[in-house]
Protein backbone atom coordinates (compact mmCIF):
# COMPACT_ATOMS: atom_id res chain seq x y z
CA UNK A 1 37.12 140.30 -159.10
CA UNK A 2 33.02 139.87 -158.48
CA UNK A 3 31.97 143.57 -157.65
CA UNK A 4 28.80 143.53 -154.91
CA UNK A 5 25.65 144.10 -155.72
CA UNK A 6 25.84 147.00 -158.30
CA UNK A 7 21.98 147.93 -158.49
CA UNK A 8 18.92 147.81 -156.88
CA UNK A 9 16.74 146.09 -159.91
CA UNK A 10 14.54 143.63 -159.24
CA UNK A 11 16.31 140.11 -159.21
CA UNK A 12 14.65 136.33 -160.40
CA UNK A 13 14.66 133.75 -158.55
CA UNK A 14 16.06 130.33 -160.69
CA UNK A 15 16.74 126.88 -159.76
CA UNK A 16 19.56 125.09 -161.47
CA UNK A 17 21.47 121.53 -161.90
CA UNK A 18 25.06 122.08 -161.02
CA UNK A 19 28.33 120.19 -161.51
CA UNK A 20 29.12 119.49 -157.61
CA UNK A 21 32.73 120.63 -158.69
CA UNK A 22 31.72 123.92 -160.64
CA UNK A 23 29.45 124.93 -156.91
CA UNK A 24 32.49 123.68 -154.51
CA UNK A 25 34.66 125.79 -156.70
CA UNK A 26 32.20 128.84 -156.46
CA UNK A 27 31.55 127.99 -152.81
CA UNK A 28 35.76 128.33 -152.37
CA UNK A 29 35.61 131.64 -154.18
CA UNK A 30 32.51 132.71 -152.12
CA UNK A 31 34.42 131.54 -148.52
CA UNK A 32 37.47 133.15 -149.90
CA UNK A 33 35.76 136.93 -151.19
CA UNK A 34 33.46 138.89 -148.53
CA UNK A 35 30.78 140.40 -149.56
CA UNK A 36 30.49 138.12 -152.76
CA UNK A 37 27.87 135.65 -153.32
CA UNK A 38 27.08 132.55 -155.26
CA UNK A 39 24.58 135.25 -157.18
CA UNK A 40 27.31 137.36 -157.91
CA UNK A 41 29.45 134.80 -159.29
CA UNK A 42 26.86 133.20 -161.65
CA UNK A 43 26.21 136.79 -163.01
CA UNK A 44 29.75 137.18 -164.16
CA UNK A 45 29.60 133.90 -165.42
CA UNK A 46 26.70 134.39 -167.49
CA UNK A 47 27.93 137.97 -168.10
CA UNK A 48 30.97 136.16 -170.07
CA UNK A 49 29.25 133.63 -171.52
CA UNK A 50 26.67 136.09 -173.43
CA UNK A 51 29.26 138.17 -173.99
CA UNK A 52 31.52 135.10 -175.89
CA UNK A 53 28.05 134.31 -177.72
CA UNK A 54 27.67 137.84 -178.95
CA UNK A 55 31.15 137.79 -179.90
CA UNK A 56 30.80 134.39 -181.86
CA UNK A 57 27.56 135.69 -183.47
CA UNK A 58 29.54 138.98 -184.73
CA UNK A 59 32.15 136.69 -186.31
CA UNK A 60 29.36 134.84 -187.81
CA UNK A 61 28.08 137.77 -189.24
CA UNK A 62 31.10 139.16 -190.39
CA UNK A 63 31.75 135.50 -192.29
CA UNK A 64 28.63 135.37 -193.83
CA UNK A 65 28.53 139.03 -195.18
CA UNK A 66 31.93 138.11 -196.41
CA UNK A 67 30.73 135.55 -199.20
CA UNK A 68 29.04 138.08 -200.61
CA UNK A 69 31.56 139.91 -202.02
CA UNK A 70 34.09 138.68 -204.63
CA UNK A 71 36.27 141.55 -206.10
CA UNK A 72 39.88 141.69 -205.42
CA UNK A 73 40.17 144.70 -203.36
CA UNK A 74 37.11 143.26 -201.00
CA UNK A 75 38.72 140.35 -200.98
CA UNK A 76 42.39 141.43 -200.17
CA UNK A 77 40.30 143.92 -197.11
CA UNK A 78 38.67 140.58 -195.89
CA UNK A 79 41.75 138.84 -194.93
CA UNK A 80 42.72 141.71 -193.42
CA UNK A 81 39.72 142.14 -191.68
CA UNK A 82 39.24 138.44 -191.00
CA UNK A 83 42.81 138.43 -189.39
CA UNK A 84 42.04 141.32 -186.95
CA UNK A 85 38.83 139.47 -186.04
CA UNK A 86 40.55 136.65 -185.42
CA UNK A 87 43.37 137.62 -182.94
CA UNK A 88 40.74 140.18 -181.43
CA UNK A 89 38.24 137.13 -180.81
CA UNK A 90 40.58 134.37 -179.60
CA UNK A 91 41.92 136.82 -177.18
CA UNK A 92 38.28 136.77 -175.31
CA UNK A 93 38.24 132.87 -175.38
């Protein structure tokens, strides 16, 4: 659920290209939720959508720091590690 307005901070004003079925669904949502706003859901959705990106990044990260180390306990601690990143990641997809 979209909470209202949660500070005062100055706001910018965008225009943006929409699919007409991605605004009629947010327009539903909006209709459906007082006290939401088409603002309020494009937040969120841009809330989740850095958030995936930073996620993506880490596991990036954690991949490329990975080749850099070859020695069998490193390596057994990376597939452990790379598992855990794994199911923690796909769970936020």
């Amino acid at each position: 659920m979209l909470s209202p307005k949660r500070t005062a901070r100055r706001r910018v004003k965008i225009g943006a290209t929409l699919d007409p079925d991605l605004l009629n669904a947010v327009d539903a949502y909006v209709a459906s939720h007082p006290g939401s706003d088409r603002s309020a859901v494009i937040d969120e959705a841009l809330k989740l959508w850095q958030e995936r990106e930073q996620g993506l990044a880490m596991e990036r990260q954690i991949r490329e720091d990975a080749k850099y180390y070859d020695d069998p306990d490193r390596v057994a601690w990376r597939e452990i590690r790379d598992a855990a990143a794994a199911r923690t990641f796909s769970k936020r997809r």
